[in-house]
Protein backbone atom coordinates (compact mmCIF):
# COMPACT_ATOMS: atom_id res chain seq x y z
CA UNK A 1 -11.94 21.99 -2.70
CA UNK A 2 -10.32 18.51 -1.49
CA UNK A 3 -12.11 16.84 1.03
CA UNK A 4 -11.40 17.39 4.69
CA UNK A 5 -10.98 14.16 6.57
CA UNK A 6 -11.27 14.44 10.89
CA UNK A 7 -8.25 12.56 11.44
CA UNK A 8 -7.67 12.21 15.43
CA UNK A 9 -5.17 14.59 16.96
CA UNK A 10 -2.39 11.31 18.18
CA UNK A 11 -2.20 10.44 14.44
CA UNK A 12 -0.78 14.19 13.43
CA UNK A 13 2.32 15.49 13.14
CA UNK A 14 4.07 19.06 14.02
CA UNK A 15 7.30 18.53 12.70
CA UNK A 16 6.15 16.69 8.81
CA UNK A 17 3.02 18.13 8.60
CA UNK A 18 4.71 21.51 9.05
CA UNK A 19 6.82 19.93 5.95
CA UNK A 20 4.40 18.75 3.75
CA UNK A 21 2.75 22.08 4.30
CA UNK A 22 5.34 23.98 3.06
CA UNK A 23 6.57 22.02 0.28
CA UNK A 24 2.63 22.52 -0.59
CA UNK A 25 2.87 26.31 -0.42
CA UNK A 26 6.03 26.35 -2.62
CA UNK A 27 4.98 23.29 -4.92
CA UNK A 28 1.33 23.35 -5.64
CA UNK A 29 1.42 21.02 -8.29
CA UNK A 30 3.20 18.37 -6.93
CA UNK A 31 6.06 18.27 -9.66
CA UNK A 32 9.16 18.92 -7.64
CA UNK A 33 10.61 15.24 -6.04
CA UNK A 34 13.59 16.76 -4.62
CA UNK A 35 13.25 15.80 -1.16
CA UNK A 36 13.02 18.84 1.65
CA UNK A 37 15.88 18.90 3.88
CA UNK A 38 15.56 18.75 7.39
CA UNK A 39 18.70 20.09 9.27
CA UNK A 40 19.20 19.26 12.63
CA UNK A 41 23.31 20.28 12.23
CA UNK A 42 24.69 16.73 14.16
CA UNK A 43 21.85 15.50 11.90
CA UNK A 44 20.36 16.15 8.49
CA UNK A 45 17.05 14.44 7.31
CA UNK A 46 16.05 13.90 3.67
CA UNK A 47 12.13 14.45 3.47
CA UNK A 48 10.59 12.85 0.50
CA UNK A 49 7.91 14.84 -0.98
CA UNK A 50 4.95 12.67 -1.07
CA UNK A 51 4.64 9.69 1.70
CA UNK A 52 2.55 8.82 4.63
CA UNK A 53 -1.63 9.08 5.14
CA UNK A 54 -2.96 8.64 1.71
CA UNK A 55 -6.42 9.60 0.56
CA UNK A 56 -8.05 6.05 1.11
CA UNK A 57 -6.10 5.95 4.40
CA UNK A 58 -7.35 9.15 5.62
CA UNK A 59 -11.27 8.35 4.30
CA UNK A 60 -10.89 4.71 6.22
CA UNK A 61 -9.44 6.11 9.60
CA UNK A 62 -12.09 8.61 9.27
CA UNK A 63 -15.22 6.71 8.87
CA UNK A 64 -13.77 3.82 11.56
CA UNK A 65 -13.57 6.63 14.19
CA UNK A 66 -16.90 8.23 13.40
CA UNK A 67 -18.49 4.43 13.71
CA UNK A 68 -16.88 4.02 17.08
CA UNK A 69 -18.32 7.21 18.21
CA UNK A 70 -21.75 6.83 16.39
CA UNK A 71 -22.43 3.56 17.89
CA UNK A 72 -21.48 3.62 21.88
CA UNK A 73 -22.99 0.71 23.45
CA UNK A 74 -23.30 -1.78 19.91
CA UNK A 75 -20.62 -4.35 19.60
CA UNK A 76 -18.19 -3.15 16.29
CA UNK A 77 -16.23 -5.52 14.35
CA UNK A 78 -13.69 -4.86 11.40
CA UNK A 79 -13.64 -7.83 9.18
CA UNK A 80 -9.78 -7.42 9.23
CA UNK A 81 -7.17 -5.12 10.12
CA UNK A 82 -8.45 -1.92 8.70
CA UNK A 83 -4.89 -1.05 7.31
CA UNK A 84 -1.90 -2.61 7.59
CA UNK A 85 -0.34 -0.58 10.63
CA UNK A 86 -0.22 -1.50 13.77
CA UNK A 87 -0.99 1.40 15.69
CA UNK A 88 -3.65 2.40 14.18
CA UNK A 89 -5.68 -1.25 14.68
CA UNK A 90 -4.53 -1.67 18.28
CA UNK A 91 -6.24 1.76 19.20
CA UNK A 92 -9.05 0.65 17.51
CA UNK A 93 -8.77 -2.47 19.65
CA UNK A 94 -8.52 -0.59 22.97
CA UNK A 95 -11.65 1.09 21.89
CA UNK A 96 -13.46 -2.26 21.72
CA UNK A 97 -13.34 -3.11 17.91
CA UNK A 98 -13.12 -6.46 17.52
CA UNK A 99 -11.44 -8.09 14.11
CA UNK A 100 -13.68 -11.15 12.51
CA UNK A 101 -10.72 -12.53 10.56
CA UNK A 102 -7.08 -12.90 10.15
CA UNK A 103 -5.05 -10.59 7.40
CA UNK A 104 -4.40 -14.26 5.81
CA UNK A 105 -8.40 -15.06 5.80
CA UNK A 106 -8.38 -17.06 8.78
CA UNK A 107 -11.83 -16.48 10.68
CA UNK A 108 -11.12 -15.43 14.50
CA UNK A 109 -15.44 -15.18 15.26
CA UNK A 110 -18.02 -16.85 13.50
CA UNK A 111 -20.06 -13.98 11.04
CA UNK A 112 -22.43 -16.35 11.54
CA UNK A 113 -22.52 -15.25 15.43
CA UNK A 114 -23.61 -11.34 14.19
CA UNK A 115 -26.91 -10.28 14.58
CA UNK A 116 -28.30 -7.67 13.06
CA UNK A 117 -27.82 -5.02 15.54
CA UNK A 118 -23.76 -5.42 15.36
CA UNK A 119 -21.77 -2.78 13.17
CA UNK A 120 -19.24 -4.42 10.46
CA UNK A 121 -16.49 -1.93 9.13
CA UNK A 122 -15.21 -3.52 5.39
CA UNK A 123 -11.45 -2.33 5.40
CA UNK A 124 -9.95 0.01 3.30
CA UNK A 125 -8.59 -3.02 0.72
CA UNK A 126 -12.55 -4.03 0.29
CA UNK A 127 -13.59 -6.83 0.50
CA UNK A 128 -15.16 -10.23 -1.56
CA UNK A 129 -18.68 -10.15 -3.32
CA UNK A 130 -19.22 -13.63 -0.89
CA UNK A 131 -18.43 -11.99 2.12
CA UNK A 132 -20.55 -9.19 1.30
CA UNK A 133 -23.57 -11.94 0.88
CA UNK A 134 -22.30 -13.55 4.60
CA UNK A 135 -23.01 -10.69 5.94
CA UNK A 136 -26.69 -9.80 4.39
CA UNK A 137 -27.92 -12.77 5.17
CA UNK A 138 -27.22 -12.23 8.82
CA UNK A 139 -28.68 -8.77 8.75
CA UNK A 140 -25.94 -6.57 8.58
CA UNK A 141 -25.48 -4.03 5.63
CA UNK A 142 -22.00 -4.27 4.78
CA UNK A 143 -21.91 -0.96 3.18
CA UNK A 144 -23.27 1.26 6.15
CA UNK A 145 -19.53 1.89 7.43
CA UNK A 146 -17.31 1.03 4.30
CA UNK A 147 -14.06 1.86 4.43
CA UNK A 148 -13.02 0.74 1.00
CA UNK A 149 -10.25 2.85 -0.69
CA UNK A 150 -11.66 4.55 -3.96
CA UNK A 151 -9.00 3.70 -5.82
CA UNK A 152 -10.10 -0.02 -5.46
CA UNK A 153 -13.30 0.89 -5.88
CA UNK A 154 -12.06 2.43 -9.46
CA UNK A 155 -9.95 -0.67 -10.73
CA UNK A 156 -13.27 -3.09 -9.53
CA UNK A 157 -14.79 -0.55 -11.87
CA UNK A 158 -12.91 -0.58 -14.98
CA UNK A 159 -12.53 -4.66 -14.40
CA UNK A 160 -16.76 -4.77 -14.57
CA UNK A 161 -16.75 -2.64 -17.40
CA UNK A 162 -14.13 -4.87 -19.35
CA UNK A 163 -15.69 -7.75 -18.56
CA UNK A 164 -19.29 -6.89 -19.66
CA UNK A 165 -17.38 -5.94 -23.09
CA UNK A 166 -16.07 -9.89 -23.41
CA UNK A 167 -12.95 -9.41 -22.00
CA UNK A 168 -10.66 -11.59 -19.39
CA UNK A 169 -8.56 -10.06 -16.53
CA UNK A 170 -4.93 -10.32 -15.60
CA UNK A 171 -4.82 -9.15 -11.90
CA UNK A 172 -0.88 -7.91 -11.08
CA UNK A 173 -0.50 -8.61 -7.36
CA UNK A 174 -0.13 -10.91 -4.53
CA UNK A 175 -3.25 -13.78 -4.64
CA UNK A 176 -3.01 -13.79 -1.10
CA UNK A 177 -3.21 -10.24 -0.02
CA UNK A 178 -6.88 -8.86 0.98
CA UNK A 179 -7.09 -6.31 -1.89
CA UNK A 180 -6.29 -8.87 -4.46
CA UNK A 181 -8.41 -11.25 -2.92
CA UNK A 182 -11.26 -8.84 -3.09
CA UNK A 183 -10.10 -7.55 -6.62
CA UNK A 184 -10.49 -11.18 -8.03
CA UNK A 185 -13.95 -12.25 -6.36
CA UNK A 186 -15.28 -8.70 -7.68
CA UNK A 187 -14.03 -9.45 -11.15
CA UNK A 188 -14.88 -12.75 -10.96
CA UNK A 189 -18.26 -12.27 -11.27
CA UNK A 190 -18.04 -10.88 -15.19
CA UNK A 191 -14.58 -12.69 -16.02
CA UNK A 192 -12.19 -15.34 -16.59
CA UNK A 193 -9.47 -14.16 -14.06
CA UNK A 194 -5.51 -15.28 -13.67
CA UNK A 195 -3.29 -13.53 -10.95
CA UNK A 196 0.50 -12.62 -12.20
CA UNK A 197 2.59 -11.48 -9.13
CA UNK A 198 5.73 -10.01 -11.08
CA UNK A 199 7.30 -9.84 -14.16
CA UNK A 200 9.22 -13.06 -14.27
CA UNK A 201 5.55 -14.80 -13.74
CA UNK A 202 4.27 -12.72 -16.33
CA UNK A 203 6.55 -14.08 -19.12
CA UNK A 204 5.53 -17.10 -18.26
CA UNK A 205 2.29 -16.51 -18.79
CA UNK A 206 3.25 -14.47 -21.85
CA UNK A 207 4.99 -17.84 -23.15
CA UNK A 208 2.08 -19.99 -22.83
CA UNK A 209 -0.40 -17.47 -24.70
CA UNK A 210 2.04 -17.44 -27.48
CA UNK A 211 3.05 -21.26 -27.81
CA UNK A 212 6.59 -20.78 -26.70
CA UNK A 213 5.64 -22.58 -23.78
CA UNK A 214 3.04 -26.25 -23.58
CA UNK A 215 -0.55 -25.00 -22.37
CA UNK A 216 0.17 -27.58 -19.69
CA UNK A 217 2.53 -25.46 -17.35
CA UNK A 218 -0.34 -23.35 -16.69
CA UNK A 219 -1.96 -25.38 -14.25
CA UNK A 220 0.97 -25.63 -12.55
CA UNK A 221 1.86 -22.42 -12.14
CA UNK A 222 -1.42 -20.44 -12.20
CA UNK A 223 -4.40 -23.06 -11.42
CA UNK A 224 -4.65 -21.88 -7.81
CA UNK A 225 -5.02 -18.69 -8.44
CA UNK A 226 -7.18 -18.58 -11.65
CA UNK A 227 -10.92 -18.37 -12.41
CA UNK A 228 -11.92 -22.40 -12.66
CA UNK A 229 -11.33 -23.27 -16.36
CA UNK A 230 -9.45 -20.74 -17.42
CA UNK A 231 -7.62 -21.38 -20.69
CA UNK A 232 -4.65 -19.08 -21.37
CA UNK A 233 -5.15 -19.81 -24.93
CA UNK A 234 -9.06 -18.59 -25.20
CA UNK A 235 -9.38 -16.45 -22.75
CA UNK A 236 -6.30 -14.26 -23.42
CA UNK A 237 -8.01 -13.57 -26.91
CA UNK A 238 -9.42 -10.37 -25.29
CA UNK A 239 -8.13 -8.63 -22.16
CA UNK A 240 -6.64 -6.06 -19.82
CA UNK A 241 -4.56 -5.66 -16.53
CA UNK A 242 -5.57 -4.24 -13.35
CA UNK A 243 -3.50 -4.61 -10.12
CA UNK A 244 -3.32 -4.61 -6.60
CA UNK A 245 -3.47 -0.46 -6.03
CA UNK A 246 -0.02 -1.20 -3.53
CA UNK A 247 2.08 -2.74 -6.34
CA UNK A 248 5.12 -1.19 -7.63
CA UNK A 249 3.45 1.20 -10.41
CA UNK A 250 6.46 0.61 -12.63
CA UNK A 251 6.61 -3.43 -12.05
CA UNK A 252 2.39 -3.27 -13.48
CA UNK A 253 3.59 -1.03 -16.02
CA UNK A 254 6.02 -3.53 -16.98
CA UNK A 255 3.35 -6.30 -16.52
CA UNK A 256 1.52 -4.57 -18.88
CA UNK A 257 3.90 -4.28 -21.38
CA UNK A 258 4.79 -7.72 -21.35
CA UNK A 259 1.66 -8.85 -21.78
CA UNK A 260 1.21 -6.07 -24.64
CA UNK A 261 4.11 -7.23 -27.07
CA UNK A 262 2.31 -11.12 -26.56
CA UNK A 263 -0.45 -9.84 -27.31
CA UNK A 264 0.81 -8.01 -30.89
CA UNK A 265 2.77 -11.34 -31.35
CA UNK A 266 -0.28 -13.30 -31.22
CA UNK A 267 -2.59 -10.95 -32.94
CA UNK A 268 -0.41 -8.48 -34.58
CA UNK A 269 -0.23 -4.66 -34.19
CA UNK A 270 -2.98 -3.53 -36.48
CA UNK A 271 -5.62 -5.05 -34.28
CA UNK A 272 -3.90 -4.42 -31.25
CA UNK A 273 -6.78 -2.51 -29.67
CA UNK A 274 -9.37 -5.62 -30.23
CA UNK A 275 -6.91 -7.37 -28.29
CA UNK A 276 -5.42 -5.49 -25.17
CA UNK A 277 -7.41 -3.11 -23.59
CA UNK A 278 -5.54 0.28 -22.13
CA UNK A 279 -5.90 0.30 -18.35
CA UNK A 280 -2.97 2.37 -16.66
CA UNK A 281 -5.17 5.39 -16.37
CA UNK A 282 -6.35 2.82 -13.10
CA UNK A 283 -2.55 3.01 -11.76
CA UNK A 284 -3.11 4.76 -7.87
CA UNK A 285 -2.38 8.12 -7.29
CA UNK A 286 -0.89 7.85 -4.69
CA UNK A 287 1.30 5.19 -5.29
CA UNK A 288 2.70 6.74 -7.83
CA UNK A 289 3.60 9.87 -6.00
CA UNK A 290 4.57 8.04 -3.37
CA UNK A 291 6.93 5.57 -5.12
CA UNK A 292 8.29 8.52 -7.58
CA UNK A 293 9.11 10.58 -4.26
CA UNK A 294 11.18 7.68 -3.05
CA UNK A 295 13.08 7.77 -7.00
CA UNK A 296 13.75 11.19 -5.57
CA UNK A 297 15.40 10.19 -2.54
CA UNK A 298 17.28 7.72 -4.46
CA UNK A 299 18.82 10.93 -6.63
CA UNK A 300 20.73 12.19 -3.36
CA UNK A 301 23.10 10.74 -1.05
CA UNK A 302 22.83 9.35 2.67
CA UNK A 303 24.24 6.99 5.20
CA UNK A 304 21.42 5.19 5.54
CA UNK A 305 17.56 5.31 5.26
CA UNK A 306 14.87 4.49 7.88
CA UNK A 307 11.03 3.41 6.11
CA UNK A 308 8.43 3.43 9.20
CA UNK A 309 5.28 1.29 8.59
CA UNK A 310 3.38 -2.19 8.84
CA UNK A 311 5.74 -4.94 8.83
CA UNK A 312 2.55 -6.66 6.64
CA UNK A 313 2.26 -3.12 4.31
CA UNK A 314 2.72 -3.87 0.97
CA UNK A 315 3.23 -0.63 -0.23
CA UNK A 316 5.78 0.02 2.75
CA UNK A 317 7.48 -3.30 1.13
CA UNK A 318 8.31 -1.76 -2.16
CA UNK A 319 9.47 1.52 -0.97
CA UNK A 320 11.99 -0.78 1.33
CA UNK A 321 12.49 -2.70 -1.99
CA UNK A 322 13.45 0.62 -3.66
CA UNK A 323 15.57 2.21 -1.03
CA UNK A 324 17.71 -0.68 -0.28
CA UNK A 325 19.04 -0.91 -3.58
CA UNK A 326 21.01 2.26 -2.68
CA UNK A 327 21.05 2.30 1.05
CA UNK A 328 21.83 0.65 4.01
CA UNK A 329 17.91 0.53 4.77
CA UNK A 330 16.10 -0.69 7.99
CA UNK A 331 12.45 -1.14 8.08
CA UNK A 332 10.74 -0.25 11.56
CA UNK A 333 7.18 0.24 12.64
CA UNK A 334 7.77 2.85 14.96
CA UNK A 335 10.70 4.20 17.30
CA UNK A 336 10.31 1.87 19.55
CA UNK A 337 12.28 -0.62 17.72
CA UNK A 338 15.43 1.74 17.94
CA UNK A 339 16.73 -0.06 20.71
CA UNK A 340 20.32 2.30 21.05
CA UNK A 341 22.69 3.73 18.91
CA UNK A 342 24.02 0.00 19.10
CA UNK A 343 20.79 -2.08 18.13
CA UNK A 344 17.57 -1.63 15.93
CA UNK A 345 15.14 -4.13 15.26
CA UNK A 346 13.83 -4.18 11.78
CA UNK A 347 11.89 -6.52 8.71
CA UNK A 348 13.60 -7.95 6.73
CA UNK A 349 10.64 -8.66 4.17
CA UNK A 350 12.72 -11.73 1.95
CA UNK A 351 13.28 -13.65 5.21
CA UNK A 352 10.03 -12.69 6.45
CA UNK A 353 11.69 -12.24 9.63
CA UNK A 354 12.09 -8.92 12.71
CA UNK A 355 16.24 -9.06 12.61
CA UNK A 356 18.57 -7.42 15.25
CA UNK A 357 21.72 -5.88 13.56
CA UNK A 358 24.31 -3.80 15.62
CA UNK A 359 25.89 -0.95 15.07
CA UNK A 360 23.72 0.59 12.65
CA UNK A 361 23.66 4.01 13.47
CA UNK A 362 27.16 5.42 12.32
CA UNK A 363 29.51 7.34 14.68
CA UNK A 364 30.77 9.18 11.25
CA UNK A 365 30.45 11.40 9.42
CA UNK A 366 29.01 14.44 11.11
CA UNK A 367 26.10 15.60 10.08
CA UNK A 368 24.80 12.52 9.51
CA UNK A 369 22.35 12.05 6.25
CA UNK A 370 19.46 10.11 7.13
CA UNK A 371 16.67 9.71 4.07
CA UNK A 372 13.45 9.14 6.32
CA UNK A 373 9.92 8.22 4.91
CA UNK A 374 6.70 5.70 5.49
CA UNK A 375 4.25 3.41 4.21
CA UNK A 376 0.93 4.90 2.78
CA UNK A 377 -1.18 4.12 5.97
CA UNK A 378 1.76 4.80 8.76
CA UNK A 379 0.77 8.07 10.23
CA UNK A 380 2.96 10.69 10.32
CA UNK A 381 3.15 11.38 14.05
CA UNK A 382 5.51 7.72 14.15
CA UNK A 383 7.60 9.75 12.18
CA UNK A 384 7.88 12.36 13.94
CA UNK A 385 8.99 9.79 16.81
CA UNK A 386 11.52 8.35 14.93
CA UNK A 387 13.41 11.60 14.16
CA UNK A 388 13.32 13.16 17.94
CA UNK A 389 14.28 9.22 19.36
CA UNK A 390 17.50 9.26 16.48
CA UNK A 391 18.48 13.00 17.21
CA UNK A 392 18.82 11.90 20.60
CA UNK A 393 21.15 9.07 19.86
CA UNK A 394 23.57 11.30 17.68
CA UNK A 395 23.66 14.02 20.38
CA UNK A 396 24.33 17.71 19.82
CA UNK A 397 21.40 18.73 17.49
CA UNK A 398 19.74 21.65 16.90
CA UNK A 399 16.64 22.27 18.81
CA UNK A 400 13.22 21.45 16.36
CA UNK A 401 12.07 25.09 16.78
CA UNK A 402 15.39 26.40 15.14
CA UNK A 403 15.88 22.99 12.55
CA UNK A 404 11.94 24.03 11.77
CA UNK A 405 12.52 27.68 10.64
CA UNK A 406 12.38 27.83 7.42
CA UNK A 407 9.32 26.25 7.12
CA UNK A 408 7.60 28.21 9.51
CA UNK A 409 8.57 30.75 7.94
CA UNK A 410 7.05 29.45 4.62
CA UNK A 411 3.88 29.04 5.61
């Protein structure tokens, strides 16, 4: 039976979870991507079928609220923001958790200030093996409220296991990013690491190991975020890829690949399996479902597509990424920044900038066809939010009992 998570009541949804309930009912194998449809008459809504709270989210939100309630009185920190949505760490600011650092690394209070007595919750993206070691040696077991995502906790597992067998690591994601961070200190410890953030980095890297490119560039290109010493040449004798869990499943797969065909180049095809170990089996779950659920909303048609979540989510990023290709697409954390039918506030993630753009919402056609989904930790109450605040800009929509009917029915 799959675990049950206590998930607090302002995170849930009526209107999605009713949904994703359904769709469960009628798909319990999870192969259908079609997206429900959500008809509203002045307004239709394409739900993907996998999006929102994933596992890890759910098991971090669910051990941060039990530590808040198990420990009235103590003073609580999170090393960082537990996930990467913003409505979920502000509650657990007004609550009194304080964060010790910045998303970026930045320390905010001293751990060096902590006694033993204080509670320290390690975010769902984990954290480094030297932070882990700050915070023993001021007392505090690091481990007692630890929201890492097991899905981390899986690729740190495979990296330990390939390194204690001789071989390096290529780590596909952003060096900058907490999970990657954490990733690379873990795997660190038992191998030469390099950090590749897409594919065009990758043949790079794929150019040096082969000699199409001077051992030289790689200094300049990877030396700040590579194990000290490491030598493309010797250390890619042996190795596999693992990524950042929130990566685009089919860019690591492509990574991979790349890094694959260098590898028979170098060492040829026979021998293949001395050379490049097999890791996709350590490709997330849920990022997979989630990011092959947005392919499905890519297969239909709409006037535009709203992705609710973090403006700092990484997996929310890529989902934009996907959707935008098709789509006018506008990235909000929550309803709030739907100003008016006029004006929405959104991210654009290239500029790294919150734009205004008018006239977003179009007056035609009726029923409008709005493809509607969210990051993996944006809960799905803000969704909810988003679709009651736009019905109410297009005007003349069904109410949510009768829009709701067939899936009530369903269940």
């Amino acid at each position: 039976m799959p675990k049950q998570f206590d998930i607090p009541l302002m995170y849930q949804s009526p209107i999605i979870r009713t949904v994703k309930e359904s769709r469960q009912i009628l798909d319990p194998r999870k192969k259908d991507l079609t997206p429900s449809v959500l008809d509203f008459g002045s307004v239709r809504y394409l739900i993907p079928r996998h999006f929102g709270f994933c596992y890890g989210v759910q098991n971090a939100i669910d051990i941060a609220y039990r530590a808040v309630e198990q420990n009235e009185g103590k003073r609580i920190f999170l090393l960082s923001e537990m996930i990467h949505n913003p409505t979920v760490n502000e509650d657990l600011l007004r609550r009194g958790v304080k964060f010790l650092f910045e998303t970026d690394g930045t320390e905010i209070i001293p751990v060096d200030s902590l006694t033993p007595d204080d509670i320290v919750i390690v975010p769902a993206f984990g954290t480094t093996v030297e932070m882990q070691r700050r915070l023993e040696a001021v007392g505090i077991n690091p481990y007692q409220y630890d929201t890492t995502c097991p899905f981390v906790e899986k690729v740190w597992n495979r990296g330990a296991k390939l390194g204690k067998k001789g071989h390096s690591l290529v780590i596909h994601g952003k060096y900058q990013h907490e999970e990657t961070r954490a990733t690379f200190s873990h795997a660190a410890q038992d191998s030469p690491v390099v950090v590749v953030y897409n594919p065009a980095e990758t043949r790079i890297l794929a150019d040096i190991m082969t000699g199409r490119r001077p051992v030289a560039e790689f200094q300049d290109v990877f030396g700040h975020k590579s194990t000290p010493g490491f030598d493309p040449v010797r250390d890619l004798q042996r190795f596999g890829v693992i990524n950042q869990t929130t990566m685009l499943a089919s860019e690591t797969r492509e990574v991979m690949e790349i890094l694959r065909e260098a590898a028979v180049e170098r060492f040829g095809e026979a021998d293949i399996e001395k050379h490049f170990a097999d890791t996709s089996d350590t490709l997330c779950y849920a990022t997979n479902e989630n990011q092959g659920a947005t392919m499905g909303l890519l297969a239909e048609d709409a006037d535009l597509a709203i992705v609710v979540g973090g403006y700092n989510s990484s997996n929310t990023m890529h989902i934009v990424e996907l959707l935008e290709g098709k789509f006018p697409t506008y990235h909000i954390r929550d309803a709030a920044e739907m100003d008016s039918p006029e004006q929405i506030r959104h991210f654009n993630q290239w500029e790294k900038v919150v734009e205004n753009t008018s006239d977003w919402l179009p007056a035609h056609p009726r029923p409008l066809t709005v493809a509607i989904t969210s990051g993996a930790s944006c809960p799905d109450a803000l969704v909810d939010e988003v679709i009651l605040k736009l019905n109410g800009f297009v005007g003349g929509t069904r109410s949510v009992e009768e829009a709701m009917a067939e899936y009530t029915e369903a269940d």
